[in-house]
C-alpha atoms as a PDB file:
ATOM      1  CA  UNK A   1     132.750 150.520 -47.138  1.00  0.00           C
ATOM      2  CA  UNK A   2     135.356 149.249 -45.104  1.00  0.00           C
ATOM      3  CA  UNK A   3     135.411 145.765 -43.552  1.00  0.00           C
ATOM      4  CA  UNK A   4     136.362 145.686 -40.148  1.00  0.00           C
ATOM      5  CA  UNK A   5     139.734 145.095 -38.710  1.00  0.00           C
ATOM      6  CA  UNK A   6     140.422 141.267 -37.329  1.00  0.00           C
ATOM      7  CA  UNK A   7     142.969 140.517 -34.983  1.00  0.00           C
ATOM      8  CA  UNK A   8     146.264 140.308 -34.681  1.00  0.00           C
ATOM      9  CA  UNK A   9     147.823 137.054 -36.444  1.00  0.00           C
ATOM     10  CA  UNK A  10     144.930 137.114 -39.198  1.00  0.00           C
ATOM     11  CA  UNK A  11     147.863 137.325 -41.881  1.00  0.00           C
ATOM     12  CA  UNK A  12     149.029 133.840 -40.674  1.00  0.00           C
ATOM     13  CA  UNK A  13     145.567 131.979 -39.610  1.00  0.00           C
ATOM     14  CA  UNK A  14     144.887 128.655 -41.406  1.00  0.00           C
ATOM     15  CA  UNK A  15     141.863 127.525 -43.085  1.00  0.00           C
ATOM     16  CA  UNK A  16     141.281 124.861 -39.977  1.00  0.00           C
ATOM     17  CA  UNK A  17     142.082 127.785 -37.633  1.00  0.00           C
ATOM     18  CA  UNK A  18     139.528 129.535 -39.481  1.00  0.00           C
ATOM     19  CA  UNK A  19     136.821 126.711 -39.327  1.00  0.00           C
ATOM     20  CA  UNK A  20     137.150 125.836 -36.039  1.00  0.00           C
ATOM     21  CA  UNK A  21     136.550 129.748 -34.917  1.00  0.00           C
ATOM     22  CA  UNK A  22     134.034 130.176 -37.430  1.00  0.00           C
ATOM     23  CA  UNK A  23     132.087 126.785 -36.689  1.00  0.00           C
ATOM     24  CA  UNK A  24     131.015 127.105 -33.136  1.00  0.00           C
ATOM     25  CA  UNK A  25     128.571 129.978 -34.755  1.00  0.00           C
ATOM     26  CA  UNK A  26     128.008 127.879 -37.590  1.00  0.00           C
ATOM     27  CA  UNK A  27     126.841 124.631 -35.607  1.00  0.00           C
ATOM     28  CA  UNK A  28     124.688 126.342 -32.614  1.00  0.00           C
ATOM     29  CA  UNK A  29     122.971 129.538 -34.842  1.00  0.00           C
ATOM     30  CA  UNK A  30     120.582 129.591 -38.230  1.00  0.00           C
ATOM     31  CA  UNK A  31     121.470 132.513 -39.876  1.00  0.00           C
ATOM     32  CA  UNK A  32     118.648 134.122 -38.190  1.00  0.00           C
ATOM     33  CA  UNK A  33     120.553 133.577 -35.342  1.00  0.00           C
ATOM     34  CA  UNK A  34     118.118 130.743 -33.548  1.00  0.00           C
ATOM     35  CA  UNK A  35     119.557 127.860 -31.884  1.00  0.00           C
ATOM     36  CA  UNK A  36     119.276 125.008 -34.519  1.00  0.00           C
ATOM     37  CA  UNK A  37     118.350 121.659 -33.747  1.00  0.00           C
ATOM     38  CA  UNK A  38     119.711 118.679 -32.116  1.00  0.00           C
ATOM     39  CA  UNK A  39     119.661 117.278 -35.489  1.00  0.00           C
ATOM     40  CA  UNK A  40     120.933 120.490 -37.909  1.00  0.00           C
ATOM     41  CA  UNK A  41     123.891 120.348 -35.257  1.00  0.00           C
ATOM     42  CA  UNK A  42     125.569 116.850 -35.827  1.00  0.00           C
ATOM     43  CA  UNK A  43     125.026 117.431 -39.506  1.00  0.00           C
ATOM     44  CA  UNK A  44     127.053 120.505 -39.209  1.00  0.00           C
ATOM     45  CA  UNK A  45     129.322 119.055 -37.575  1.00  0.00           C
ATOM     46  CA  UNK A  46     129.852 116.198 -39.913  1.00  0.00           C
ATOM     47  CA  UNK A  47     130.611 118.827 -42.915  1.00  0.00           C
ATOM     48  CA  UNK A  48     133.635 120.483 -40.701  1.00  0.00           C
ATOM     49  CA  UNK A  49     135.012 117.271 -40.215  1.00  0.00           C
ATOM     50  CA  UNK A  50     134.924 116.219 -43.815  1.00  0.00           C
ATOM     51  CA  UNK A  51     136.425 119.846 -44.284  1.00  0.00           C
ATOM     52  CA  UNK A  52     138.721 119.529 -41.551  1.00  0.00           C
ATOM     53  CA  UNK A  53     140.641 116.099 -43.550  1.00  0.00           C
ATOM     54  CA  UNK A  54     140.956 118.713 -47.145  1.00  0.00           C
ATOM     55  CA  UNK A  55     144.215 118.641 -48.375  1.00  0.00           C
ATOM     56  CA  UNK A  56     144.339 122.513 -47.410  1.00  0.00           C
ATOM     57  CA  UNK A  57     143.727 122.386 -44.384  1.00  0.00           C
ATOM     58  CA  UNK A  58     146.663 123.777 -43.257  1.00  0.00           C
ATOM     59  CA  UNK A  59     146.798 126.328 -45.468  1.00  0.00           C
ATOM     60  CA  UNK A  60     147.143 130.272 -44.827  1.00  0.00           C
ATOM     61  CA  UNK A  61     143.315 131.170 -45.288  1.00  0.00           C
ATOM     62  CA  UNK A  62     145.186 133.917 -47.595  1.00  0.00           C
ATOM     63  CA  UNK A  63     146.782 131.517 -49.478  1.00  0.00           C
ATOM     64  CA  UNK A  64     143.766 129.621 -50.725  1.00  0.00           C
ATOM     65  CA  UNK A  65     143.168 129.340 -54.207  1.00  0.00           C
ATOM     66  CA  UNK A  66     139.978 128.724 -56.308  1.00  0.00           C
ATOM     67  CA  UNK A  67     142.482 125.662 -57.788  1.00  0.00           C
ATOM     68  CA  UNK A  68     142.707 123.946 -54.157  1.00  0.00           C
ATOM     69  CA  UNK A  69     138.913 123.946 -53.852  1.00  0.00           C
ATOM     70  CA  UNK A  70     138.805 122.383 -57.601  1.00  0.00           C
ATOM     71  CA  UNK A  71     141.129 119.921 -56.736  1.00  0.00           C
ATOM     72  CA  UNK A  72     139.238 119.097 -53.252  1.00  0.00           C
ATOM     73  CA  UNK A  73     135.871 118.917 -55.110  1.00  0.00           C
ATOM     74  CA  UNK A  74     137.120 116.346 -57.688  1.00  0.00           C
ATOM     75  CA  UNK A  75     138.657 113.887 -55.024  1.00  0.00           C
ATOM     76  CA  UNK A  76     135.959 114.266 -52.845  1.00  0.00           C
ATOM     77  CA  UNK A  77     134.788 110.228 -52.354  1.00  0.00           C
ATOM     78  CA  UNK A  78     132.291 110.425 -49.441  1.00  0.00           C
ATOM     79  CA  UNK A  79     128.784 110.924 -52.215  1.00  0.00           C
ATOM     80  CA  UNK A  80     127.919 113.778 -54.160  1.00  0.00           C
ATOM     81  CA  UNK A  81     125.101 115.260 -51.853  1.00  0.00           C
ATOM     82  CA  UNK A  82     128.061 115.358 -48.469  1.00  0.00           C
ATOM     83  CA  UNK A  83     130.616 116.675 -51.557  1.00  0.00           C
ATOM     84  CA  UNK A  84     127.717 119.330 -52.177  1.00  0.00           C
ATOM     85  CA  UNK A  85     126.922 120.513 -48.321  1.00  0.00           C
ATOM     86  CA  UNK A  86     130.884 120.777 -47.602  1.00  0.00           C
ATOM     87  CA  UNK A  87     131.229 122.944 -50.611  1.00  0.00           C
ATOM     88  CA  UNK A  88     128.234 125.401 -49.581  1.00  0.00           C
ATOM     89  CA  UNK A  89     129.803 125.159 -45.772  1.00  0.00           C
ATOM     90  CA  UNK A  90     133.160 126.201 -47.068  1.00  0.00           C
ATOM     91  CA  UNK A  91     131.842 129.097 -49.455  1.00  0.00           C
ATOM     92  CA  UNK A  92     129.796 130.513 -46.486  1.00  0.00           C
ATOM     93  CA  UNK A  93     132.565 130.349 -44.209  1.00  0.00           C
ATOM     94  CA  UNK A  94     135.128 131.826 -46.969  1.00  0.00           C
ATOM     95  CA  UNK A  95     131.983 135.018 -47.475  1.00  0.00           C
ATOM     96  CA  UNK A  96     132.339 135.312 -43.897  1.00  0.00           C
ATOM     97  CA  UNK A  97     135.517 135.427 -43.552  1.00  0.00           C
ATOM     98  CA  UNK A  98     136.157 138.112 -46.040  1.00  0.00           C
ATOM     99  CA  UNK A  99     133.217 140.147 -44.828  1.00  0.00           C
ATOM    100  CA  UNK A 100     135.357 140.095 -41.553  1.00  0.00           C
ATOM    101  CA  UNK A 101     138.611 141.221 -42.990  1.00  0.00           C
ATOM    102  CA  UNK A 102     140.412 138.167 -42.598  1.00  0.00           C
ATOM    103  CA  UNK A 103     141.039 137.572 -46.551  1.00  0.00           C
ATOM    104  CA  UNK A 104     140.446 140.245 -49.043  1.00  0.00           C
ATOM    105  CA  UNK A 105     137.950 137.756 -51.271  1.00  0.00           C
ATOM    106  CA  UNK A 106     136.955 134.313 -51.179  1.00  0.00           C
ATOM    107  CA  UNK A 107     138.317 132.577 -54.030  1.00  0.00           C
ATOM    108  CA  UNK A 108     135.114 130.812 -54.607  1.00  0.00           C
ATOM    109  CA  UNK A 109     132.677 133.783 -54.111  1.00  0.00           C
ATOM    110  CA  UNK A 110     131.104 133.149 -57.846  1.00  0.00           C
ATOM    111  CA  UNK A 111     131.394 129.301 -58.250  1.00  0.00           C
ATOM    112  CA  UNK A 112     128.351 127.402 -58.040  1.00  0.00           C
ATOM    113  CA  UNK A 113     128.303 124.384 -55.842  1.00  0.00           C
ATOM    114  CA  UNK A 114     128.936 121.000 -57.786  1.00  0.00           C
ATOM    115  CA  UNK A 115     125.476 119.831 -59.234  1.00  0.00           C
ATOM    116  CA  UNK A 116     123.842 116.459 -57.873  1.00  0.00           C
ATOM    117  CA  UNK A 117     122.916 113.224 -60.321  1.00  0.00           C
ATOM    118  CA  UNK A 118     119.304 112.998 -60.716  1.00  0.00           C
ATOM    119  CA  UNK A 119     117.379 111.921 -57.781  1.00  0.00           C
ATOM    120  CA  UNK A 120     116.285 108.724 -57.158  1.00  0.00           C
ATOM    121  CA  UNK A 121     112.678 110.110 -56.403  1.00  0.00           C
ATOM    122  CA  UNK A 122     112.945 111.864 -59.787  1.00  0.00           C
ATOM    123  CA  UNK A 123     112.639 108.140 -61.463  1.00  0.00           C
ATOM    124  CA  UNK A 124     109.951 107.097 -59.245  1.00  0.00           C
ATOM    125  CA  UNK A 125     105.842 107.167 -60.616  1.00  0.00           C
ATOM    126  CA  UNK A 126     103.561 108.612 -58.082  1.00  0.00           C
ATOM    127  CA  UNK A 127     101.307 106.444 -56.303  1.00  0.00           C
ATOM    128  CA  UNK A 128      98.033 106.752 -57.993  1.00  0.00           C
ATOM    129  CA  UNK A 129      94.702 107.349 -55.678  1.00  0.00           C
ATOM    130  CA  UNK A 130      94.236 104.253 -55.882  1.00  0.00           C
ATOM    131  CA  UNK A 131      97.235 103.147 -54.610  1.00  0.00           C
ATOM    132  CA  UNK A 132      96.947 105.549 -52.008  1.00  0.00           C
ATOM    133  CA  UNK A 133      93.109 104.624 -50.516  1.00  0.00           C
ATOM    134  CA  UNK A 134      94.677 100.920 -50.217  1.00  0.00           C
ATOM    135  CA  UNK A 135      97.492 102.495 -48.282  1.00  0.00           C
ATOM    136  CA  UNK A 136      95.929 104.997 -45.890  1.00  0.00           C
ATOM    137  CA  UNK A 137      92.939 102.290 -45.365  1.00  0.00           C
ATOM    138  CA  UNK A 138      95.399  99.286 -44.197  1.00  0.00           C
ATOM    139  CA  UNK A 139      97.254 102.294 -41.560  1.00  0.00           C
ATOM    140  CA  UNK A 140      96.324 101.573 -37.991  1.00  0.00           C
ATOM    141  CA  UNK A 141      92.910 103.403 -36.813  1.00  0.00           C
ATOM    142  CA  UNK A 142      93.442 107.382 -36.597  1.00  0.00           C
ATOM    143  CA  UNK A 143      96.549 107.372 -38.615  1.00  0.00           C
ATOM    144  CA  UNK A 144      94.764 107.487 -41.764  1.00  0.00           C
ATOM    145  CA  UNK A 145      95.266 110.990 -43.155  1.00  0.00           C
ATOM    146  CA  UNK A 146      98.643 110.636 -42.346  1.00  0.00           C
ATOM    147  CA  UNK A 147      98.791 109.189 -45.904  1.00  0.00           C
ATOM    148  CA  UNK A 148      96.945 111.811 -47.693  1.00  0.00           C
ATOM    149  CA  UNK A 149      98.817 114.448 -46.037  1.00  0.00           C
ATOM    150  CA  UNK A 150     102.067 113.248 -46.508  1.00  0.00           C
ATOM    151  CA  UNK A 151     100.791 112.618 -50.129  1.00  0.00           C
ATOM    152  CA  UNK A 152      98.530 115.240 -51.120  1.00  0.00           C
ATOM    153  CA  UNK A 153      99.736 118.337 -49.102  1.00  0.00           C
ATOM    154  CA  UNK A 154     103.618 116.917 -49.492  1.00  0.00           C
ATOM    155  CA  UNK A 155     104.274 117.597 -45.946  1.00  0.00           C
ATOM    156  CA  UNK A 156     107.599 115.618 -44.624  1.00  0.00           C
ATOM    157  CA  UNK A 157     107.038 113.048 -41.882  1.00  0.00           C
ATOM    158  CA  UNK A 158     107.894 115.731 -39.404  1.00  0.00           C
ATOM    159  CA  UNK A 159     105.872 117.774 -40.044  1.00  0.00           C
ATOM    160  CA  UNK A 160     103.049 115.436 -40.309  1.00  0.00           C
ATOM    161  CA  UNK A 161     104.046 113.948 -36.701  1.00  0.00           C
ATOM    162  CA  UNK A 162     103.972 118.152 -35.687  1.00  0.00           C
ATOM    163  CA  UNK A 163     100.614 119.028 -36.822  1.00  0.00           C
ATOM    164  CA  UNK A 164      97.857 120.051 -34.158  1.00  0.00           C
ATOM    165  CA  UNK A 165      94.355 121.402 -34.479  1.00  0.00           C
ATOM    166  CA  UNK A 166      94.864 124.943 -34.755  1.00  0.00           C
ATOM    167  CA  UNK A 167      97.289 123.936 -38.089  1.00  0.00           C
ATOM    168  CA  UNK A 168      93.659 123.726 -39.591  1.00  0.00           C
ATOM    169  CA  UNK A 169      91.581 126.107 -40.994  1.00  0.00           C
ATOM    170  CA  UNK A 170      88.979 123.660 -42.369  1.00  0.00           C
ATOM    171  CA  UNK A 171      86.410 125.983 -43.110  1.00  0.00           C
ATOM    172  CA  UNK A 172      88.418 127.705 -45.085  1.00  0.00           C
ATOM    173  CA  UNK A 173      90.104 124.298 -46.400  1.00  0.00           C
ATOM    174  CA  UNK A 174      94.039 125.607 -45.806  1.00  0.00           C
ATOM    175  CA  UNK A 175      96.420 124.139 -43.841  1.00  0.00           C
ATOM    176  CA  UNK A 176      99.132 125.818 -41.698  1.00  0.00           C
ATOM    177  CA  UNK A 177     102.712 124.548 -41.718  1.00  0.00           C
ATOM    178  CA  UNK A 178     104.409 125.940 -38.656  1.00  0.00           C
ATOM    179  CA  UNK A 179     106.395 123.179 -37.175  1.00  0.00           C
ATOM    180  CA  UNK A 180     108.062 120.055 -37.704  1.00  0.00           C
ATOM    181  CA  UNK A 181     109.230 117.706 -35.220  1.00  0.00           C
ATOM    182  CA  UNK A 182     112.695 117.354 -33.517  1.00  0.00           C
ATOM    183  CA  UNK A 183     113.532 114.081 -33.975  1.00  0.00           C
ATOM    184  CA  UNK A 184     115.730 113.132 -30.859  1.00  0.00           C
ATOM    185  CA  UNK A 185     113.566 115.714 -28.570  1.00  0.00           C
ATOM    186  CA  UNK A 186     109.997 115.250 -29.560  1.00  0.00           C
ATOM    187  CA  UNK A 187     109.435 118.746 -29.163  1.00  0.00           C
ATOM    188  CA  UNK A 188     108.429 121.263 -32.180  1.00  0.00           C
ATOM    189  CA  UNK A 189     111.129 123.003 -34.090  1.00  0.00           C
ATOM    190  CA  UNK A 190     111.041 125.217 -37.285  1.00  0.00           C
ATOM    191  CA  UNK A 191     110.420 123.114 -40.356  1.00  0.00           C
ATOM    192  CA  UNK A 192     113.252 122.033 -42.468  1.00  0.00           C
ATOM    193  CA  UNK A 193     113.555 125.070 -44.817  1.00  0.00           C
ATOM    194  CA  UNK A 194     111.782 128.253 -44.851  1.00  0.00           C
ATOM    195  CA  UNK A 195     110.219 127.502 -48.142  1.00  0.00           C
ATOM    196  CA  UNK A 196     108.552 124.608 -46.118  1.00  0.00           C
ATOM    197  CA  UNK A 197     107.114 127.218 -43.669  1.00  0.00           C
ATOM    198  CA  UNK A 198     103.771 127.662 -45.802  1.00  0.00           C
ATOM    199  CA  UNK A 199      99.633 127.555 -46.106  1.00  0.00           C
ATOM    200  CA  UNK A 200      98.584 125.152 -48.107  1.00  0.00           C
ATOM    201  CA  UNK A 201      94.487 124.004 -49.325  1.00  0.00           C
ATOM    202  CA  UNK A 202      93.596 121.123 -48.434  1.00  0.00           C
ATOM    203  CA  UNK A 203      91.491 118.947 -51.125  1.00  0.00           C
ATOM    204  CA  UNK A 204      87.930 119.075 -50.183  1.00  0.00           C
ATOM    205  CA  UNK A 205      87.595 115.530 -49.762  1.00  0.00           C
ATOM    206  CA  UNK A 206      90.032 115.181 -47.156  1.00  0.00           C
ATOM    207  CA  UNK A 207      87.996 117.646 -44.866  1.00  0.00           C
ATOM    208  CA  UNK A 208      85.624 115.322 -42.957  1.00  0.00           C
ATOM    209  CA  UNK A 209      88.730 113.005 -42.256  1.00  0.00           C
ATOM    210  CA  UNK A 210      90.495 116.246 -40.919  1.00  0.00           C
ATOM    211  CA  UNK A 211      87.088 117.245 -38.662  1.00  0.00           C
ATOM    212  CA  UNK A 212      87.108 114.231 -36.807  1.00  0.00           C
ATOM    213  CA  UNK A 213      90.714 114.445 -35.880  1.00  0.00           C
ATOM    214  CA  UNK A 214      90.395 118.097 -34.908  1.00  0.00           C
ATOM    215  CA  UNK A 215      87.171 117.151 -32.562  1.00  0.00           C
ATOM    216  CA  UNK A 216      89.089 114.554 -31.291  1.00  0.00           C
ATOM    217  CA  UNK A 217      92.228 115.720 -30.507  1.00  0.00           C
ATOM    218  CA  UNK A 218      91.692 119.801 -30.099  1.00  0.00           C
ATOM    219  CA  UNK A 219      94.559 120.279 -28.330  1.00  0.00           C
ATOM    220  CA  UNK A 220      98.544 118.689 -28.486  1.00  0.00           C
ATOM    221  CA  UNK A 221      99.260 116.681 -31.968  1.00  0.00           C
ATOM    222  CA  UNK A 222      96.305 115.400 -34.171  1.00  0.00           C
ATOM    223  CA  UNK A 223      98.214 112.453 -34.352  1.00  0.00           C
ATOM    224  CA  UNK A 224      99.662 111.651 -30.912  1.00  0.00           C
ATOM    225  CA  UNK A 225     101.720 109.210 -30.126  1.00  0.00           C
ATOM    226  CA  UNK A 226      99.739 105.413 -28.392  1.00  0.00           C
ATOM    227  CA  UNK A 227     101.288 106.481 -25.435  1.00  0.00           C
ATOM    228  CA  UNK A 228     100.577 110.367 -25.313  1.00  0.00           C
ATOM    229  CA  UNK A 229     102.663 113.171 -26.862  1.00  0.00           C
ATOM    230  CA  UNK A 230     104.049 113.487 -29.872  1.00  0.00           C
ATOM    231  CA  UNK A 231     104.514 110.634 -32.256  1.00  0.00           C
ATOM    232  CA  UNK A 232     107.910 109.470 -32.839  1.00  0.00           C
ATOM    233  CA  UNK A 233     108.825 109.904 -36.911  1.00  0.00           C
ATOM    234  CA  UNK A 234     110.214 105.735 -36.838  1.00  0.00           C
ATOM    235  CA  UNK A 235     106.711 104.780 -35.451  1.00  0.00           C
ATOM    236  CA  UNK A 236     105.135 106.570 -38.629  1.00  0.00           C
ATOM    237  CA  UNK A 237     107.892 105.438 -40.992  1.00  0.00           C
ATOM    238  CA  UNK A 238     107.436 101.846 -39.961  1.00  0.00           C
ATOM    239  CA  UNK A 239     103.806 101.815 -40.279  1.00  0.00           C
ATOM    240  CA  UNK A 240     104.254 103.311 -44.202  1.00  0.00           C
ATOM    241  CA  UNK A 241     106.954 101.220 -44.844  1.00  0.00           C
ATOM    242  CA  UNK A 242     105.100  97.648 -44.001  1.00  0.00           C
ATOM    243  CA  UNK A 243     101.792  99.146 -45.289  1.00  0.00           C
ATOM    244  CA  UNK A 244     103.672 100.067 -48.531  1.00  0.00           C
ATOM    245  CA  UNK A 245     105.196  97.099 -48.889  1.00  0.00           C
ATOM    246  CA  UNK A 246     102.616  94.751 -48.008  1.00  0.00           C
ATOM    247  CA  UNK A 247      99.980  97.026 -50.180  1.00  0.00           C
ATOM    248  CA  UNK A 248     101.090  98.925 -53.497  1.00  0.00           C
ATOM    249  CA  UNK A 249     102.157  96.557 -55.816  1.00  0.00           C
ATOM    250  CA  UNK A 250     105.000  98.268 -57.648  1.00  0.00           C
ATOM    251  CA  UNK A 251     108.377  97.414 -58.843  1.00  0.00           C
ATOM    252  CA  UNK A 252     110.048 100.562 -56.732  1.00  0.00           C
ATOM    253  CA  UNK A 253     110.554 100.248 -53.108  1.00  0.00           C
ATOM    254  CA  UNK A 254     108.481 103.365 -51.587  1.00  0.00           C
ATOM    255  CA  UNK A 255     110.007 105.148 -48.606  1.00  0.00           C
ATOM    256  CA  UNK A 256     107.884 107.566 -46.546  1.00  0.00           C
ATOM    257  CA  UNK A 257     110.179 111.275 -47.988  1.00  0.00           C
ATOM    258  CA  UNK A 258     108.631 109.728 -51.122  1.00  0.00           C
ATOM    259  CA  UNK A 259     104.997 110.716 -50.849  1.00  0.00           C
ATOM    260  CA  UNK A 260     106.403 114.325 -50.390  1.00  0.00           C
ATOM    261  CA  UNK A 261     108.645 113.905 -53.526  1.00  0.00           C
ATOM    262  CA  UNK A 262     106.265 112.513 -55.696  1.00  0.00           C
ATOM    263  CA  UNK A 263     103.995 115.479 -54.681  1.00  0.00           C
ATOM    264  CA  UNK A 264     106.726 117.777 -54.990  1.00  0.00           C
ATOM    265  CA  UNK A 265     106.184 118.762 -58.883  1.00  0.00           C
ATOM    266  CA  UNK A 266     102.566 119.249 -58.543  1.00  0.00           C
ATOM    267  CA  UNK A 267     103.208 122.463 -56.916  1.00  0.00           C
ATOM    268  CA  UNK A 268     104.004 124.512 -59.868  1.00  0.00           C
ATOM    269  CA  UNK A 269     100.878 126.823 -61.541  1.00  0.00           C
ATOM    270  CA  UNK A 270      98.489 124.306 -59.586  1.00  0.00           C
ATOM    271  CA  UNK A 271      94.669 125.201 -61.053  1.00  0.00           C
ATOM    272  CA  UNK A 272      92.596 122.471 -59.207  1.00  0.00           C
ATOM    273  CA  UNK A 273      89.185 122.956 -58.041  1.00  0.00           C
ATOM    274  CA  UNK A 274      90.041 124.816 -54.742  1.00  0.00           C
ATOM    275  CA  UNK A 275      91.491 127.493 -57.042  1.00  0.00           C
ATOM    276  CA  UNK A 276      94.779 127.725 -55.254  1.00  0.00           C
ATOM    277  CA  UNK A 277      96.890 130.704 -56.680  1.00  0.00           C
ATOM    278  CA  UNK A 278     100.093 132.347 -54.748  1.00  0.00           C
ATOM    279  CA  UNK A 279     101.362 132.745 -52.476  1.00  0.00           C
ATOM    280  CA  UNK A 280      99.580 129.552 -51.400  1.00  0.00           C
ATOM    281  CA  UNK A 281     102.210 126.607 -52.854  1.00  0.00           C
ATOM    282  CA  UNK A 282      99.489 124.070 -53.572  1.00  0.00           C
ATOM    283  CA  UNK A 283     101.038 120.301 -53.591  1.00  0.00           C
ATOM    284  CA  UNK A 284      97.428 118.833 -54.180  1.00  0.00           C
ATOM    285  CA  UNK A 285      96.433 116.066 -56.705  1.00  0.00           C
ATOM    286  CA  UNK A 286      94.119 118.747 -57.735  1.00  0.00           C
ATOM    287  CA  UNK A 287      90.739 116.581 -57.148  1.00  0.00           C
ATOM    288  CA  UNK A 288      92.533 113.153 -57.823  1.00  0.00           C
ATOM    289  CA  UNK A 289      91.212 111.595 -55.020  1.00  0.00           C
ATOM    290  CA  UNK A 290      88.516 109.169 -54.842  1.00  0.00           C
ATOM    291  CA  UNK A 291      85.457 110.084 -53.826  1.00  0.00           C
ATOM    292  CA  UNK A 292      84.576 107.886 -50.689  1.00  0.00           C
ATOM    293  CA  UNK A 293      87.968 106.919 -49.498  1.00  0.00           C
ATOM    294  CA  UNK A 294      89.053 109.799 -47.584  1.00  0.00           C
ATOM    295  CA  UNK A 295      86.107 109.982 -45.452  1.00  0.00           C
ATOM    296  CA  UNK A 296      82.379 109.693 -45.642  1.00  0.00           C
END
């Protein structure tokens, strides 16, 4: 097949010519082409500009050379994770660029992006139920599940500040993820990934907890904010954090993304006792919870 024809002056664009043409796309469209967020933007934009001070810069986009991206990757001093999201921004905009005639092949079409250290969350024990009832029983009235969900179900703190009644399918114990929660808007956005997009069960012992939030608040968030509307993600964080800290008694210093890390790995070939097989991705403690604490 033949790729389409660019421009005139494609034989002497520069990589930053190329970025800068190729990023407006990049920053305002997913590659579904919806708007991304407030959020997903000044990320984006942050890669470029750690792309934009490479040493080849400058460069004919022709001209680049698998070597130049080595030696970027290796002097790259802003943290491994930033070092990681520039190199996927640059190989996507280098695949698009060929697919658009402006270079015959990027030069880093089969290179995988530079691996990560081990996560801190990866050295961290999860809490145990225990743990857990003390937390979600010391979180201010109605805020409760918030704990269990975040634990249990893994959900991120956006998404647990997006969910609303008709997320729940109680009788069927599954819940639907279908938002998360701009953080500078309030308003509901796509979730993070599309992986996180997803119906999950819901440990049985978490239901009545879940029934009185959905009678309560059947329509707008479960878990609205003390003024109305959505809850704001800091509010939530700051009421883990000093619940956390003032509660479990551990040597790590929890952070609220770590209840959905520590539930992370429970996802794989889950067998609990609400028999959860795909394409449901069950993050449960398969039963784990103690009986009592999550409602009556």
């Amino acid at each position: 097949m033949n790729k389409p024809k660019p421009n005139g002056g494609a034989r002497s664009i520069t990589v930053g010519d190329w970025l800068d043409q190729w990023g407006e796309k990049f920053i305002k469209e997913t590659t579904t082409g919806a708007p991304t967020s407030a959020g997903t933007q000044r990320t984006r934009h942050v890669y470029l500009a750690h792309l934009h001070r490479a040493p080849f810069i400058d460069k004919p986009l022709r001209m680049l050379t698998a070597a130049d991206v080595e030696r970027w990757i290796a002097d790259f001093d802003a943290g491994p994770t930033p070092r990681k999201k520039c190199f996927q921004t640059l190989k996507k905009a280098l695949a698009d660029a060929a697919a658009q005639g402006y270079i015959d092949k990027s030069p880093i079409e089969n290179r995988p992006a530079p691996a990560l250290p081990p996560s801190r969350q990866a050295e961290i024990p999860p809490l145990t139920p225990a743990e857990l009832a003390t937390i979600a029983a010391h979180m201010p009235a109605g805020y409760e599940a918030t704990v269990w969900l975040a634990a249990c179900c893994g959900l991120r703190i956006n998404e647990v500040c997006a969910l609303q009644a008709d997320d729940f399918d109680l009788s069927h114990q599954l819940l639907h993820v279908r938002h998360s929660l701009d953080a500078a808007t309030r308003e509901l956005k796509a979730p993070k990934t599309t992986a996180s997009e997803a119906t999950l069960p819901i440990p049985v012992e978490l239901v009545p907890m879940l029934q009185e939030l959905v009678t309560a608040h059947p329509t707008g968030p479960v878990f609205p904010a003390p003024h109305g509307g959505f809850l704001r993600h800091q509010s939530l964080r700051l009421w883990f954090s000093q619940t956390i800290r003032g509660q479990a008694r551990r040597a790590f210093s929890y952070v609220p993304r770590d209840f959905h890390h520590s539930a992370h790995p429970r996802r794989r070939d889950c067998r609990g006792d609400h028999g959860a097989r795909p394409p449901f991705r069950c993050r449960n403690f398969c039963g784990t919870i103690p009986k009592g604490v999550a409602g009556p």
